[in-house]
C-alpha atoms as a PDB file:
ATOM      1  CA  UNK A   1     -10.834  64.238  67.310  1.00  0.00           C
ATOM      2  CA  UNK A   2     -14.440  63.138  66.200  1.00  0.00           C
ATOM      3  CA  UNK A   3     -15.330  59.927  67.431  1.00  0.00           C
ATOM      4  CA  UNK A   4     -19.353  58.810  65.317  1.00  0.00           C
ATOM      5  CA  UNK A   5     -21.217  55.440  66.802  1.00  0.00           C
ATOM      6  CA  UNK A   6     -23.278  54.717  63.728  1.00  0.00           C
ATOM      7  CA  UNK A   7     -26.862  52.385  63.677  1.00  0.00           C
ATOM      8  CA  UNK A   8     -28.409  50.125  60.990  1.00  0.00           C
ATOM      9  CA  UNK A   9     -27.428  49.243  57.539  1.00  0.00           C
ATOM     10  CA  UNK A  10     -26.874  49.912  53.769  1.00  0.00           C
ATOM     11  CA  UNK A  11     -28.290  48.134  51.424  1.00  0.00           C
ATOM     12  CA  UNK A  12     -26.686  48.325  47.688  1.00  0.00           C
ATOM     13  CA  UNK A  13     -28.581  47.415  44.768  1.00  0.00           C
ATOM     14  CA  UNK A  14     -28.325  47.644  40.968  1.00  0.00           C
ATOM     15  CA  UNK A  15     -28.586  46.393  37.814  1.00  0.00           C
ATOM     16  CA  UNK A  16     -26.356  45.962  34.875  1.00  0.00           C
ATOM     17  CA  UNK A  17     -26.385  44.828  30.857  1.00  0.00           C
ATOM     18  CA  UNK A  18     -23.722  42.077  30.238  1.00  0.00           C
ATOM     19  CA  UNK A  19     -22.634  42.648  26.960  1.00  0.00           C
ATOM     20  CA  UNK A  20     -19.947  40.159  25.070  1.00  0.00           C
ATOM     21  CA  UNK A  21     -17.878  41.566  22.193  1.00  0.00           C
ATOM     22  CA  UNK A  22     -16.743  38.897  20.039  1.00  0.00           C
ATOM     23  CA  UNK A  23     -13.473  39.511  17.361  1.00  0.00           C
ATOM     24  CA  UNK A  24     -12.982  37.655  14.386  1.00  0.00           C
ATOM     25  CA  UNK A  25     -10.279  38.759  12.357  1.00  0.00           C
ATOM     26  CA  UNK A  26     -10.682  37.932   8.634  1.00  0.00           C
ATOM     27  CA  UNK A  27      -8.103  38.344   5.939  1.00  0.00           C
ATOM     28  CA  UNK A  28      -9.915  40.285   3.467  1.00  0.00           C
ATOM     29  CA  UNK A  29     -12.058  43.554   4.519  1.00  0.00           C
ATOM     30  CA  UNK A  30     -14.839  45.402   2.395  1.00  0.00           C
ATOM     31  CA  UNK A  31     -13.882  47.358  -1.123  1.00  0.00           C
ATOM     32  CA  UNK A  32     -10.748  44.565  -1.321  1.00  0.00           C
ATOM     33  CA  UNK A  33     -10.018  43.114  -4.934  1.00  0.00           C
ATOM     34  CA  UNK A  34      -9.585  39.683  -4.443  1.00  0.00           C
ATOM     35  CA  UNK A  35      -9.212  36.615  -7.035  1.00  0.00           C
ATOM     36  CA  UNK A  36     -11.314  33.383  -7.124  1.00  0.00           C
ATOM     37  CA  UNK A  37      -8.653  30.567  -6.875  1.00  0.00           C
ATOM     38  CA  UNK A  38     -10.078  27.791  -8.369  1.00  0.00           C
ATOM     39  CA  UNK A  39     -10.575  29.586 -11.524  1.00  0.00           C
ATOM     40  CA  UNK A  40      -6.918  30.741 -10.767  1.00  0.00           C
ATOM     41  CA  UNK A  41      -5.886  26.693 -10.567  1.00  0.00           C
ATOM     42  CA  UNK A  42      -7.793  26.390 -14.160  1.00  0.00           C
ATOM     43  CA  UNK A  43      -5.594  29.464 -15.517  1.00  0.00           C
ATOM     44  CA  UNK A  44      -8.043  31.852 -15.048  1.00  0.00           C
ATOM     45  CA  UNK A  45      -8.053  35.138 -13.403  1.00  0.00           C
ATOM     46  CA  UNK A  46     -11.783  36.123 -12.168  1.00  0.00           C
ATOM     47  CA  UNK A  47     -11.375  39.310  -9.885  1.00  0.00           C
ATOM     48  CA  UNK A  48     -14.048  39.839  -6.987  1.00  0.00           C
ATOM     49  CA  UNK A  49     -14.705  43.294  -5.315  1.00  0.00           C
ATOM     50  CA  UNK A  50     -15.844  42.370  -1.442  1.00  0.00           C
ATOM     51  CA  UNK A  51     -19.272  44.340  -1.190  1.00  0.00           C
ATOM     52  CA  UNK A  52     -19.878  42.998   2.659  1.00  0.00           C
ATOM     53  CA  UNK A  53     -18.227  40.520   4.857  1.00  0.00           C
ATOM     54  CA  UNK A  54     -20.414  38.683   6.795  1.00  0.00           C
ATOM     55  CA  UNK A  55     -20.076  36.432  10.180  1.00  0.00           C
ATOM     56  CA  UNK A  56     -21.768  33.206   9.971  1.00  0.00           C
ATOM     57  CA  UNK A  57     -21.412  31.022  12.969  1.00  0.00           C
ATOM     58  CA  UNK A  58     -20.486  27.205  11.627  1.00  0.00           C
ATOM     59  CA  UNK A  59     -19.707  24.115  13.930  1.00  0.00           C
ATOM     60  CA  UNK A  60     -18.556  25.909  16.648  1.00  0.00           C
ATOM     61  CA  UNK A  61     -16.285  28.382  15.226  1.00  0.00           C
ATOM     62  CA  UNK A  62     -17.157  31.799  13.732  1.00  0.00           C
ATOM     63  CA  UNK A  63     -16.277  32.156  10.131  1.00  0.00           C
ATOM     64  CA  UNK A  64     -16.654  35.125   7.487  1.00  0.00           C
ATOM     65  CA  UNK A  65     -18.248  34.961   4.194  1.00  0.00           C
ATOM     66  CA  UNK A  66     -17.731  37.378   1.890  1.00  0.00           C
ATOM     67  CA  UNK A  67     -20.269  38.974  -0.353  1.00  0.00           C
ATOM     68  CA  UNK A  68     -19.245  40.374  -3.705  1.00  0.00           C
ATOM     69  CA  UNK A  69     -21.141  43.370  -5.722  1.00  0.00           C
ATOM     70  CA  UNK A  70     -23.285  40.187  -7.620  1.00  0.00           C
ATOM     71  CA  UNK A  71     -24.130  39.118  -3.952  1.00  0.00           C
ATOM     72  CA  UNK A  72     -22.355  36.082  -4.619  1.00  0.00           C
ATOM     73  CA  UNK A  73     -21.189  34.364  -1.474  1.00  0.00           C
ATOM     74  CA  UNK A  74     -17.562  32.954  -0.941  1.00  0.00           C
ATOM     75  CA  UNK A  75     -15.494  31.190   1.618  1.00  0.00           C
ATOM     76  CA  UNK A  76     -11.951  32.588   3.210  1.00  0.00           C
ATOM     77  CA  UNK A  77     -10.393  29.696   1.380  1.00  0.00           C
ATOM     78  CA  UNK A  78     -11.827  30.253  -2.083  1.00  0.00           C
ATOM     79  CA  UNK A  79     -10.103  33.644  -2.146  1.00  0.00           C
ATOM     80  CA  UNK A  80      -6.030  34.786  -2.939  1.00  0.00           C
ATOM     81  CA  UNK A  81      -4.429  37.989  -3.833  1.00  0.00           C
ATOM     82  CA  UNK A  82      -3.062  38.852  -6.785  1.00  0.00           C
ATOM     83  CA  UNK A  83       0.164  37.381  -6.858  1.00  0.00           C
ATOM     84  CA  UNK A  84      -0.800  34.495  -5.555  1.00  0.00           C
ATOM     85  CA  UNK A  85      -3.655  34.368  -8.578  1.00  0.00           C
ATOM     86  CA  UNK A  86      -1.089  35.335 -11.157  1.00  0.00           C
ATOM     87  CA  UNK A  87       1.592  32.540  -9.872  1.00  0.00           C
ATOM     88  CA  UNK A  88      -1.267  29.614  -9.954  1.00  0.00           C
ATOM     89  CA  UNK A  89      -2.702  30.897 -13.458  1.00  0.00           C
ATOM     90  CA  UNK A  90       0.871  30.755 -14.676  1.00  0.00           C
ATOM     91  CA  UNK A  91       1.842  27.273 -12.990  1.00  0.00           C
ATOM     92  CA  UNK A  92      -1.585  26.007 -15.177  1.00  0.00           C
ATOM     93  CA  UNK A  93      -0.799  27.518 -18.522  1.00  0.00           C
ATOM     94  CA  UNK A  94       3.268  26.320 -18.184  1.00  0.00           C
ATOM     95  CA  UNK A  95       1.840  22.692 -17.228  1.00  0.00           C
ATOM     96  CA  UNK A  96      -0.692  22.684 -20.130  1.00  0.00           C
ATOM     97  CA  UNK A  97       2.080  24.077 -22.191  1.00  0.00           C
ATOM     98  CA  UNK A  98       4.968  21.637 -21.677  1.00  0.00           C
ATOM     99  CA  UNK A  99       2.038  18.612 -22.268  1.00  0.00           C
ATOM    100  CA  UNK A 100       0.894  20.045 -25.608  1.00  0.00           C
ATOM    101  CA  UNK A 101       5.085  19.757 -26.574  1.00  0.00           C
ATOM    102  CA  UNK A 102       5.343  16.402 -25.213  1.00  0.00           C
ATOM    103  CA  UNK A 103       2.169  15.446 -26.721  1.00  0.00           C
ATOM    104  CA  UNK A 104       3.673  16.750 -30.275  1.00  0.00           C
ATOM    105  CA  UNK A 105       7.110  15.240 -29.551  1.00  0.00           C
ATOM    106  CA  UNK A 106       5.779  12.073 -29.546  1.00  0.00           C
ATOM    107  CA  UNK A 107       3.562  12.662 -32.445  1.00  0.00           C
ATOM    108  CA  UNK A 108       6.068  13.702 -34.619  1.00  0.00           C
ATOM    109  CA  UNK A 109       8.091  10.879 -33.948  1.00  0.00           C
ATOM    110  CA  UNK A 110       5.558   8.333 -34.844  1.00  0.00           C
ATOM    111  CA  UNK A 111       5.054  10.033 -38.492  1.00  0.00           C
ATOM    112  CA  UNK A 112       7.529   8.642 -41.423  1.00  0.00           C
END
């Protein structure tokens, strides 16, 4: 059995980089075809191919904006799939549609 008196002290020092990783998730990533939906609400289809997605920092919340291959710049809420494009494009044309009929229902019933 060892038995060790020991004198003085240890001193400990060191420095260290604090680093922060922030995750946003985003729905669309880079190289997605996407649609512009209020184009889509006008019954038409404009397809956008995501170039970049960028983070932009807005009122206390981190939000992405996506770049297309023109550079143009576009919000999360401006974009849809392609279903969703196709159903809204639809929905427009049937509305316009069924108002054109009324429209010549009533005309021809107004004629002699």
């Amino acid at each position: 059995m060892y038995s060790y008196l020991s004198s003085g002290s240890i001193n400990i020092a060191g420095c260290s980089r604090i680093g922060k990783d922030i995750f946003v998730l985003y729905k669309w990533g880079e190289r997605s075809v996407v649609y512009f939906k209020p184009k889509a609400m006008k019954g038409i289809i404009e397809k956008i191919a995501v170039k970049r997605v960028v983070i932009n920092y807005i009122e206390g919340k981190f939000r992405p904006i996506y770049v297309d291959t023109l550079n143009s710049l576009y919000n999360e809420e401006e974009l849809i799939g392609g279903y969703e494009a196709n159903l809204l494009a639809q929905k427009y044309i049937d509305n316009e549609r069924f108002k054109i009929a009324e429209n010549l229902r009533i005309c021809g019933s107004n004629t002699i």
